[in-house]
Protein backbone atom coordinates (compact mmCIF):
# COMPACT_ATOMS: atom_id res chain seq x y z
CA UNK A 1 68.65 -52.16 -51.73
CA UNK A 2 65.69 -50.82 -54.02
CA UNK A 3 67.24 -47.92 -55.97
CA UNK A 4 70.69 -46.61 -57.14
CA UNK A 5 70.29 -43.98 -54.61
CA UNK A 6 71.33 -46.42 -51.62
CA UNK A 7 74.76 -47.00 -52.92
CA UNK A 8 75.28 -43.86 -54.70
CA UNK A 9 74.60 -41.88 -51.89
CA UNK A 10 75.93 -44.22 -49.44
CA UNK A 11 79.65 -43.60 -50.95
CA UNK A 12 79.15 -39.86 -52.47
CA UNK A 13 78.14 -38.69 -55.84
CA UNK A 14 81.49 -37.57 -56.65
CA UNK A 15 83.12 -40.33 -55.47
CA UNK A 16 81.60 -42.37 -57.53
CA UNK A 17 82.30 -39.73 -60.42
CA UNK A 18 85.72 -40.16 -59.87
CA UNK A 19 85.88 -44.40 -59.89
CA UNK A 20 83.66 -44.27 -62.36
CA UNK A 21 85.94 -41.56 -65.37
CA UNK A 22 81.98 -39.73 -65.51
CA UNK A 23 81.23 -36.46 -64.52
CA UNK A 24 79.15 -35.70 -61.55
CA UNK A 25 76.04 -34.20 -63.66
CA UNK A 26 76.56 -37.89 -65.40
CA UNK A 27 75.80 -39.56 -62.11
CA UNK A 28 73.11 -37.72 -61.41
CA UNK A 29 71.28 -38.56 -64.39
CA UNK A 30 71.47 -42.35 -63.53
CA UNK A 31 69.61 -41.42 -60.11
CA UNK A 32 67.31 -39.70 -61.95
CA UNK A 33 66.09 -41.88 -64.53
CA UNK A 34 66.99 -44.67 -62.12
CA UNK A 35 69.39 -47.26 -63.83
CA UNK A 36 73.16 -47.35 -65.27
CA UNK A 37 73.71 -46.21 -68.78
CA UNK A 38 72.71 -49.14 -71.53
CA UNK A 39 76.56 -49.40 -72.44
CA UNK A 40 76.91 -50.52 -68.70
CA UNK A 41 74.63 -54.12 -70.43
CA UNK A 42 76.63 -54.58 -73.28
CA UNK A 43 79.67 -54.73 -71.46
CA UNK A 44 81.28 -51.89 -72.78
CA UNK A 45 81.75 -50.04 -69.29
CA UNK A 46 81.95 -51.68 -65.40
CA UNK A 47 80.25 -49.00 -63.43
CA UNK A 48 78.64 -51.38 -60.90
CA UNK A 49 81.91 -53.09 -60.87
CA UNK A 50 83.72 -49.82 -60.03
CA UNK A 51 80.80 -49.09 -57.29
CA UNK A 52 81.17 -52.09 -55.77
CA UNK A 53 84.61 -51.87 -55.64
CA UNK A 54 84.90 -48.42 -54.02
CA UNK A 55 82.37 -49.42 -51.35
CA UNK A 56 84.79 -52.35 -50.37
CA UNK A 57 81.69 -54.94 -51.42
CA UNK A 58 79.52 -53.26 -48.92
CA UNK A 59 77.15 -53.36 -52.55
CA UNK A 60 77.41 -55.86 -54.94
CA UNK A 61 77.95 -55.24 -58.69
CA UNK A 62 75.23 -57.83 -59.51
CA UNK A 63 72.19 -56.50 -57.57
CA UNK A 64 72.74 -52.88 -58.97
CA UNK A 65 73.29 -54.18 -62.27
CA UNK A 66 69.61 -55.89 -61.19
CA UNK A 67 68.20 -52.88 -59.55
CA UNK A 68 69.46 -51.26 -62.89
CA UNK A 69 67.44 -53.94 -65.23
CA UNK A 70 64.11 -53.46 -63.86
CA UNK A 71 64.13 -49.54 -63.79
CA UNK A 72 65.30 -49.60 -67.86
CA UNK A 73 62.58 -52.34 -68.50
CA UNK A 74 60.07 -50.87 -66.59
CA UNK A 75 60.54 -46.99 -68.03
């Protein structure tokens, strides 16, 4: 996995809207700019947690919170 588009896409955008309380427009703007909102590294939301949950651990919360860390640090 490379991107947030792999498990995003994989399980549906709205979906993952849904698990996730966002709206869909929401979840598009982490594929765009690539990475999970900021709040998702101070702890004060568990989006990857909710992804990985709703894909039945098909992707783990830790490599999209990793996949996640290198797109924020690298934009």
């Amino acid at each position: 996995m490379q991107t947030l588009d792999e498990p995003i896409k994989g399980i549906g955008i709205p979906e993952v809207a849904k698990a996730c309380g966002v709206s869909e427009r929401a979840v598009y703007k982490w594929l765009k700019n690539g990475f999970l909102p900021k709040t998702e590294f101070f702890g004060k939301t568990k989006y990857a947690q909710q992804i990985e949950s709703i894909s039945g651990g098909k992707y783990s919360a830790s490599e999209i919170l990793d996949i996640s860390k290198q797109n924020l640090l690298a934009a």
